[in-house]
N, C-alpha and C. Protein backbone atom coordinates (compact mmCIF):
# COMPACT_ATOMS: atom_id res chain seq x y z
N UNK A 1 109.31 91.84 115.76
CA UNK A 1 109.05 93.25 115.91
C UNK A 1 107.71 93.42 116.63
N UNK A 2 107.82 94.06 117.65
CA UNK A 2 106.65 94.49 118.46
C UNK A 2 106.18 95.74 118.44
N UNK A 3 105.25 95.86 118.15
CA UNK A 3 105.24 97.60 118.08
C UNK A 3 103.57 98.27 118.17
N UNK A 4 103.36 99.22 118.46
CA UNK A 4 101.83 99.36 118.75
C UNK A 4 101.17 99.98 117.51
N UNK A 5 101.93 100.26 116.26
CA UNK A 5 100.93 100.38 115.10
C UNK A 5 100.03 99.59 114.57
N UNK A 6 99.08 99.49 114.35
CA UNK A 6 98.20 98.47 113.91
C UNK A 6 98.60 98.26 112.74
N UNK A 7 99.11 98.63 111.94
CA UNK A 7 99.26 98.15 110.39
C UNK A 7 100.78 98.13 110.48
N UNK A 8 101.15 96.46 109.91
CA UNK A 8 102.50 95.86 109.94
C UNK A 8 102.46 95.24 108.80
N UNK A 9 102.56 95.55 107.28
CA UNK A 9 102.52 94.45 106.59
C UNK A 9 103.60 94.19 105.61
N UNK A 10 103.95 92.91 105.59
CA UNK A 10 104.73 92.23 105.55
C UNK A 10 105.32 92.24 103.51
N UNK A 11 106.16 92.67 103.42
CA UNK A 11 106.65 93.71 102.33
C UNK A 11 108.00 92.91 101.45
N UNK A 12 108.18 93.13 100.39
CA UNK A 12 109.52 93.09 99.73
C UNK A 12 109.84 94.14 98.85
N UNK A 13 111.28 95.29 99.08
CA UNK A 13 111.78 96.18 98.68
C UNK A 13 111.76 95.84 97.30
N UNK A 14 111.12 96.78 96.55
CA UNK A 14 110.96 96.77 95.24
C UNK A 14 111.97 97.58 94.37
N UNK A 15 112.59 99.10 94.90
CA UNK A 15 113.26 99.69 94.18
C UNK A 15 113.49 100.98 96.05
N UNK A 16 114.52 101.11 95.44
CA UNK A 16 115.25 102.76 96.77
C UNK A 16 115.38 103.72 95.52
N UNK A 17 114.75 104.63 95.76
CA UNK A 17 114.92 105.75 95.10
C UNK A 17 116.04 107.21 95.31
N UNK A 18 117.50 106.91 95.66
CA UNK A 18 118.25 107.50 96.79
C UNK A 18 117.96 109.20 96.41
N UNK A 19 118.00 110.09 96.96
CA UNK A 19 117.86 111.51 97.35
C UNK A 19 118.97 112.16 98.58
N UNK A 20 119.13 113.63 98.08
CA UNK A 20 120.02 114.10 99.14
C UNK A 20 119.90 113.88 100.30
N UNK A 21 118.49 113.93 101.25
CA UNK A 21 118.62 113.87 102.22
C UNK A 21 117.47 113.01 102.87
N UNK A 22 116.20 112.39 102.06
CA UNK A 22 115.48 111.49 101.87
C UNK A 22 115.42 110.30 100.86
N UNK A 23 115.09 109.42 100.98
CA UNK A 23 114.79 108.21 99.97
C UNK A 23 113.50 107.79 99.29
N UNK A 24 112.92 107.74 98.38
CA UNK A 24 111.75 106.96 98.26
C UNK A 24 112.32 105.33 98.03
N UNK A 25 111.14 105.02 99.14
CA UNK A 25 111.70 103.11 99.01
C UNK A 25 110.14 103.03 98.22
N UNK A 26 109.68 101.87 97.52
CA UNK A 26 108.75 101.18 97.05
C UNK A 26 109.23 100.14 97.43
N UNK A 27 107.51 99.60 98.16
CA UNK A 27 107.72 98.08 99.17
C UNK A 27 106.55 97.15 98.01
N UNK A 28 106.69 96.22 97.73
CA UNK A 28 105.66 95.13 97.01
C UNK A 28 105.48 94.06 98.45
N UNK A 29 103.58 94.65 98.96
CA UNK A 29 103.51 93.76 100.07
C UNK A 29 103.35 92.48 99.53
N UNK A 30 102.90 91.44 100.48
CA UNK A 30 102.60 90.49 100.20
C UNK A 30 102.23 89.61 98.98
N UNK A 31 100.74 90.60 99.08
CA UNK A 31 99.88 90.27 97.70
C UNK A 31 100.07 91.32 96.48
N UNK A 32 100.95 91.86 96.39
CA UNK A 32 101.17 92.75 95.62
C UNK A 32 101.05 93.75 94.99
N UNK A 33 100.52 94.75 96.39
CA UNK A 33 100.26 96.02 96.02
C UNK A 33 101.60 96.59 96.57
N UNK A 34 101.79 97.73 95.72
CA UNK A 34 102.88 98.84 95.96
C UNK A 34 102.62 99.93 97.04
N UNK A 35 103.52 99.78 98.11
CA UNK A 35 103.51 101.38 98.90
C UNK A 35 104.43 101.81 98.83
N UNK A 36 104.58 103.62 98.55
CA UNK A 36 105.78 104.54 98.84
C UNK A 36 105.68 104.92 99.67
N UNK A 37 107.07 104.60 100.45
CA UNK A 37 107.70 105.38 101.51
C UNK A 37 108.82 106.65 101.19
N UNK A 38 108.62 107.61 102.16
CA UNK A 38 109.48 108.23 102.08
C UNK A 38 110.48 108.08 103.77
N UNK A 39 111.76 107.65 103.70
CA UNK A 39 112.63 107.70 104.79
C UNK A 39 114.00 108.26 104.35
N UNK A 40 114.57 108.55 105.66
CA UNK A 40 116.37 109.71 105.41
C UNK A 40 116.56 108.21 104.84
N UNK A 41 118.09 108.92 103.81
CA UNK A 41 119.06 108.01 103.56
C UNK A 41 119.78 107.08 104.33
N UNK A 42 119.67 107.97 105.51
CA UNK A 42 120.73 107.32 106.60
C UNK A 42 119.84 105.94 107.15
N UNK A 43 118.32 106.23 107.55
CA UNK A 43 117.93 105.31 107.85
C UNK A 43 117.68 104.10 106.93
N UNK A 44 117.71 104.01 105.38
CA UNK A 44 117.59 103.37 104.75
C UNK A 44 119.05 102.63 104.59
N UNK A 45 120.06 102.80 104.94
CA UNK A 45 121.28 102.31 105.11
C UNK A 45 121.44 101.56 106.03
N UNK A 46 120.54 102.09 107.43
CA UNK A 46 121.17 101.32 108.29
C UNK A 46 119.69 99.99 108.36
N UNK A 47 119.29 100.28 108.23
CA UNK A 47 118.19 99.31 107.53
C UNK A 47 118.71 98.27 107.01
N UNK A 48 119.45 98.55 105.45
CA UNK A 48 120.27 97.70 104.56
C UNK A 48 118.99 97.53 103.75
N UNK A 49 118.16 98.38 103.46
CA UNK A 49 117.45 98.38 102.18
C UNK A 49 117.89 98.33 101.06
N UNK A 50 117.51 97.21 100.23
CA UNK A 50 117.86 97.12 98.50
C UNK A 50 116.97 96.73 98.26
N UNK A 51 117.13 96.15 96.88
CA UNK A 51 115.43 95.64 96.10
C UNK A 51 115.78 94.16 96.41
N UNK A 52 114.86 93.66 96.75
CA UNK A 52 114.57 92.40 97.14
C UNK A 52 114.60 92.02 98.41
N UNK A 53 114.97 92.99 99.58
CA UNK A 53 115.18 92.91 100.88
C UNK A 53 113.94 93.06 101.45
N UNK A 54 113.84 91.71 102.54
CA UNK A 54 112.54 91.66 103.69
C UNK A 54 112.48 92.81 104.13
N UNK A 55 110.97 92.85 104.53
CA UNK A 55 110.95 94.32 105.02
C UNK A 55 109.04 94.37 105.43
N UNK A 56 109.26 95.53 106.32
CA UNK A 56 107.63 96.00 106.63
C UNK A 56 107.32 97.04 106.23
N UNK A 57 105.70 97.06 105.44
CA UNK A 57 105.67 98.63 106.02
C UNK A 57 104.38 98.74 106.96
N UNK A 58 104.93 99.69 107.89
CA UNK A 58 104.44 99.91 109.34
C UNK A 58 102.84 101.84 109.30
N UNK A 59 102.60 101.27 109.16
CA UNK A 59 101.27 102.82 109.46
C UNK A 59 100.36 102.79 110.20
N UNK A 60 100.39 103.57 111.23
CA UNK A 60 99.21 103.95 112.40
C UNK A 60 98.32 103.75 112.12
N UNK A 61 97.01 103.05 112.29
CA UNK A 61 96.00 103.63 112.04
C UNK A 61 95.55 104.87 111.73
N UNK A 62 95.90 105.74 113.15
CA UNK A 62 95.91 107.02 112.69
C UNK A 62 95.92 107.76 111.36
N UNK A 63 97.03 107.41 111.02
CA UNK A 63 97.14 108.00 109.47
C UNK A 63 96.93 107.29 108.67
N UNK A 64 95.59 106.84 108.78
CA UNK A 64 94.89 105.63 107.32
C UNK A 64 93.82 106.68 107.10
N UNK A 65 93.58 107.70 105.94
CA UNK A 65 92.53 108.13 105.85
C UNK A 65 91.69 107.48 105.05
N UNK A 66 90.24 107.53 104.91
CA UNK A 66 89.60 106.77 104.03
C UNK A 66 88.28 107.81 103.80
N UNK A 67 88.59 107.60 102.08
CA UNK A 67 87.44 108.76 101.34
C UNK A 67 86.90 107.58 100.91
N UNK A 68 85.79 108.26 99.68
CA UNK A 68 84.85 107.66 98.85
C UNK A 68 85.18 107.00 98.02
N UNK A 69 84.44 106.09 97.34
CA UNK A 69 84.96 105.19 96.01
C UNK A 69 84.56 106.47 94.58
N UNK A 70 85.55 105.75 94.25
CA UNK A 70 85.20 106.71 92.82
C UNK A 70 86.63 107.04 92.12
N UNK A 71 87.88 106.22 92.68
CA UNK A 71 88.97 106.49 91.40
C UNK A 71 90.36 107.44 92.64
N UNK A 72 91.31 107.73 92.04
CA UNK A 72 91.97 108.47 92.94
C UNK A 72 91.49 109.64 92.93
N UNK A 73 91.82 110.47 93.79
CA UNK A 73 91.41 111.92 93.89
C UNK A 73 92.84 112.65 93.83
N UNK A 74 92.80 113.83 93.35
CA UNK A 74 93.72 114.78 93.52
C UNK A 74 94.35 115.09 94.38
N UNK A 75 95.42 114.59 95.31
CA UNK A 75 95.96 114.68 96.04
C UNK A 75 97.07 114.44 95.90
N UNK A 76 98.30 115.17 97.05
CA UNK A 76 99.81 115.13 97.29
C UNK A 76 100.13 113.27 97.87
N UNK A 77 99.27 113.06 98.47
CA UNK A 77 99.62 111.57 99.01
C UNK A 77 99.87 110.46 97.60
N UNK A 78 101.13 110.18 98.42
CA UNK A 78 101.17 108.67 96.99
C UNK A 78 100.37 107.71 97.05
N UNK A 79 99.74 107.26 98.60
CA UNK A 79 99.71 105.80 98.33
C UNK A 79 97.64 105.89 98.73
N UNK A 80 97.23 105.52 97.25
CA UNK A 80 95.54 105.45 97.14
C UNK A 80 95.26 104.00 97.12
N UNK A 81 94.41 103.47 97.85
CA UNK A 81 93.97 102.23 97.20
C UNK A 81 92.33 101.85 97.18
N UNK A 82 92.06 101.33 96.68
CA UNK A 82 91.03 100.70 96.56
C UNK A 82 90.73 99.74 97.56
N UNK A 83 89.47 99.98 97.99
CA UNK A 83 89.06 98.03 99.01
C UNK A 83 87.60 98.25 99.35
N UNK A 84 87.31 97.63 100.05
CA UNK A 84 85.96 97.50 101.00
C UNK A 84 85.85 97.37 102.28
N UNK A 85 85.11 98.12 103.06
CA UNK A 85 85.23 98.19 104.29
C UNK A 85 84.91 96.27 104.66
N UNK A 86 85.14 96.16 105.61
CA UNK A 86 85.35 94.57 106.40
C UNK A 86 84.47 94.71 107.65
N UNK A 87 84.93 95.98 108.51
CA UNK A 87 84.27 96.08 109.74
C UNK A 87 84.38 97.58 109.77
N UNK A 88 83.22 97.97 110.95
CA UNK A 88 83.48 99.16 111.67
C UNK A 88 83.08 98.90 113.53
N UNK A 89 83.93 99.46 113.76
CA UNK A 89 83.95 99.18 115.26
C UNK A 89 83.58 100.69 115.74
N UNK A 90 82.29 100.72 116.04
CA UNK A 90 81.83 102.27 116.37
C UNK A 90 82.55 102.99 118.15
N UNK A 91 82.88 103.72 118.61
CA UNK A 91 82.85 104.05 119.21
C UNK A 91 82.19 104.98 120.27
N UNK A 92 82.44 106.05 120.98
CA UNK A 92 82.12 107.25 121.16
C UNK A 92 82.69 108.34 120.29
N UNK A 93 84.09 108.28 120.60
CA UNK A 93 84.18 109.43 119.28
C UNK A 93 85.02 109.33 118.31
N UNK A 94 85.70 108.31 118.01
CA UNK A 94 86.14 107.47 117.09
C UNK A 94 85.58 106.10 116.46
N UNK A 95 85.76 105.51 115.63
CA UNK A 95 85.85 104.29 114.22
C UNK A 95 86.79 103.69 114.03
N UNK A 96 86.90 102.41 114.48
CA UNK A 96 87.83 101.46 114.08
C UNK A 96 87.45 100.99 112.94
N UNK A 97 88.23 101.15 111.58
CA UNK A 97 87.46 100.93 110.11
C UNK A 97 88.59 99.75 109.44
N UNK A 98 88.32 98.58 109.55
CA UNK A 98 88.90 97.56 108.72
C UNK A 98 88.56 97.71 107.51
N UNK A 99 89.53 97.93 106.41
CA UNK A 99 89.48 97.52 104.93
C UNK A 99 90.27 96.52 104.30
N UNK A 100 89.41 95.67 103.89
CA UNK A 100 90.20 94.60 102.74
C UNK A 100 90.66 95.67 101.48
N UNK A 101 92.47 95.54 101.07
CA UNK A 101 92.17 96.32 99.78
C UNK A 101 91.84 95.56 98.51
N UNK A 102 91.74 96.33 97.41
CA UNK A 102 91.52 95.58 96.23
C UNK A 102 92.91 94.29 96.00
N UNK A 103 94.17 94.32 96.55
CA UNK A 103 94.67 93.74 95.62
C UNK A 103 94.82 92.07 97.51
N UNK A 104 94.49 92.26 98.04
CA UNK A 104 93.73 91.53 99.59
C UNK A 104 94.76 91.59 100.84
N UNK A 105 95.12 92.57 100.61
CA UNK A 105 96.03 92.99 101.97
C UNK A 105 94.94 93.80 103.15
N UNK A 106 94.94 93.70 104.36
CA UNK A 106 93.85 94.14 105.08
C UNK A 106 94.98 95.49 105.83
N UNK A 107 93.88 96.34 106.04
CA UNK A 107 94.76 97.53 106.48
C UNK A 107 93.50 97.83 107.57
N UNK A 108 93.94 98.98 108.75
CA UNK A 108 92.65 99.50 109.66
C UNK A 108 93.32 100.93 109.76
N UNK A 109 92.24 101.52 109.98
CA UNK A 109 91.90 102.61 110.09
C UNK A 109 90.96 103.69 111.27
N UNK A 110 91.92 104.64 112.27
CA UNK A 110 90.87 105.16 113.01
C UNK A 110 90.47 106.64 112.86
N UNK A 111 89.43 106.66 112.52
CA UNK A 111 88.60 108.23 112.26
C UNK A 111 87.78 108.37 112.78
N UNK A 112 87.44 109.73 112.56
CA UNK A 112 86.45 110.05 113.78
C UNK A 112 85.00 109.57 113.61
N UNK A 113 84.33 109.51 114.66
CA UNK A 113 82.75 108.83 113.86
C UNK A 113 81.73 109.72 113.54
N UNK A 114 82.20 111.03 113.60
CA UNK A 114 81.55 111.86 112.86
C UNK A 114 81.78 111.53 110.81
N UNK A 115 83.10 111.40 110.91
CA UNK A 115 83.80 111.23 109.42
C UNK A 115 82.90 109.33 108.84
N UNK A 116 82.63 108.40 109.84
CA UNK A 116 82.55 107.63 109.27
C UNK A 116 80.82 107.48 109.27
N UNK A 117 80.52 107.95 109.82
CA UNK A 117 78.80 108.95 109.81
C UNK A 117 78.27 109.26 108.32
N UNK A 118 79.25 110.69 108.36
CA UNK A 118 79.35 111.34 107.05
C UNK A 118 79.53 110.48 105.86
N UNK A 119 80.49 109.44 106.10
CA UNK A 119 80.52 108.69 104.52
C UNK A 119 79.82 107.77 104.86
N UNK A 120 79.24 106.76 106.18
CA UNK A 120 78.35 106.00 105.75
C UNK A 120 78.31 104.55 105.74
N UNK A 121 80.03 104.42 106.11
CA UNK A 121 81.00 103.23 106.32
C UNK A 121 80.03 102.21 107.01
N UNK A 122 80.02 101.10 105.98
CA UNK A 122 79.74 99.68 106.79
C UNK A 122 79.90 98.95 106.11
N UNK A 123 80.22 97.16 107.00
CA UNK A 123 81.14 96.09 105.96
C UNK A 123 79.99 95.89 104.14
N UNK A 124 80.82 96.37 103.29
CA UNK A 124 81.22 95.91 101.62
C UNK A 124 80.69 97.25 101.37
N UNK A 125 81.13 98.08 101.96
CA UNK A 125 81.38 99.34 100.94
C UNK A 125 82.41 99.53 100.49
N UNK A 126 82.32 99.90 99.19
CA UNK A 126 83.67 100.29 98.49
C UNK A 126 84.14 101.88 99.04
N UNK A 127 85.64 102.01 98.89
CA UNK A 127 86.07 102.99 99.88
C UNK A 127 87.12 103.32 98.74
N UNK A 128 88.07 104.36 99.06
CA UNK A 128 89.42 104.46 99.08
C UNK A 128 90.20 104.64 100.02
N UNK A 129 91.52 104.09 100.24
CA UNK A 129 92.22 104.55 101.77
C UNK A 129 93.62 105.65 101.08
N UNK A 130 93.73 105.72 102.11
CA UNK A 130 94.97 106.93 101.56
C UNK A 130 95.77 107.00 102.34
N UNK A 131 96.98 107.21 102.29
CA UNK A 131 98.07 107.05 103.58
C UNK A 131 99.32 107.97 102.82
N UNK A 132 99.87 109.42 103.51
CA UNK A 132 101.14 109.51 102.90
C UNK A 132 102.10 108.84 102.95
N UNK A 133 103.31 109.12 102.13
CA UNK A 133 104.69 108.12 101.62
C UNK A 133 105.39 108.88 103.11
N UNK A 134 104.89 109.78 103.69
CA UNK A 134 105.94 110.29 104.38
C UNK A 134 105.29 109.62 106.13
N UNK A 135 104.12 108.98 106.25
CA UNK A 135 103.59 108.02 107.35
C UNK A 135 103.83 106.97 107.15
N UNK A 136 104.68 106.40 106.07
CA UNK A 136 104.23 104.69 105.94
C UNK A 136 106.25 104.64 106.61
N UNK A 137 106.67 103.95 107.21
CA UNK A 137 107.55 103.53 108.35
C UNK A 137 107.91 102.12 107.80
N UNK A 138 109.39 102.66 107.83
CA UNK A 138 109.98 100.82 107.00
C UNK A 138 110.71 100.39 108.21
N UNK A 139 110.39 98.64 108.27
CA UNK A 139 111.15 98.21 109.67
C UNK A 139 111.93 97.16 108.83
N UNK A 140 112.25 96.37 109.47
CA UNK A 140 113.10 95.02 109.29
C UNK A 140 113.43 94.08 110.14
N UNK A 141 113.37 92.75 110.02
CA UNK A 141 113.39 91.88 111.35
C UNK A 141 115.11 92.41 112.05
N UNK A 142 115.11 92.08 113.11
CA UNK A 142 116.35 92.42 113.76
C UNK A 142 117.34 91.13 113.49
C-alpha cells in the first residue's frame, strides 16, 4: 500500500461494531493501543473486516491534533492518547510534530506553528494527541 498519509500503522481488527449505515471497527495496533474507526458498512465488507483480520489504520497528519498533558479532555473524538513529543520540525507556517505514544507506536502530526508556539512543543514533552474515529481510514494489503 502506497499512499501519501503519513500515519500507516500496522493494526489487528479487534471487534466491527455493525450499524445501519456506518461501522465502528476497533483496530489493536501493533503494540497495543486501541483506535476507533468509524467506516460505511459497505466498505467494511468489502474490506472483509472481522476480528482478527490484518489491517491498517491510516491518518493524515493533518488530522493528528495535539493538546496538553493532563488526562483526556472532554471531547466528541474517541481516539486520546498519551506520548511525548520525539521531534518538531519547525517550519514557516506549519510543525511537523513526531510523537512516541505511551503504549510506543509513533504517530506525526502537522499544525500550525503558531499552535506549536502556543503549547511549547519540543522533544520529551508530554502531550496528548487526538484524532477522530471518523479520520482514522482502514486499509488492507491487496
Amino acid at each position: 500500500m502506497i499512499l501519501s498519509a503519513r500515519n500507516q500503522l500496522k493494526a489487528t481488527v479487534a471487534a466491527v461494531k455493525p450499524g445501519a449505515v456506518n461501522n465502528e471497527v476497533t483496530l489493536r495496533l501493533e503494540k497495543g493501543t486501541l483506535v476507533t474507526s468509524i467506516i460505511t458498512a459497505a466498505s467494511c465488507e468489502n474490506l472483509g473486516l472481522k476480528e482478527g483480520a490484518a489491517a491498517f489504520a491510516v491518518v493524515k497528519a493533518s488530522n493528528v491534533m495535539i493538546g496538553e498533558e493532563g488526562g483526556k479532555l472532554k471531547l466528541s473524538a474517541r481516539n486520546q492518547f498519551a506520548g511525548t513529543v520525539k521531534a518538531v520540525a519547525e517550519g514557516a507556517v506549519n510543525a511537523e510534530v513526531a510523537v512516541t505514544l505511551d503504549g510506543g507506536e509513533e504517530i506525526t502530526s502537522i499544525i500550525t506553528m503558531t499552535s506549536a508556539k502556543k503549547l511549547a512543543l519540543a522533544p520529551g514533552k508530554k502531550v496528548l494527541v487526538v484524532v477522530k474515529a471518523s479520520d482514522v481510514m482502514v486499509g488492507v494489503e491487496a
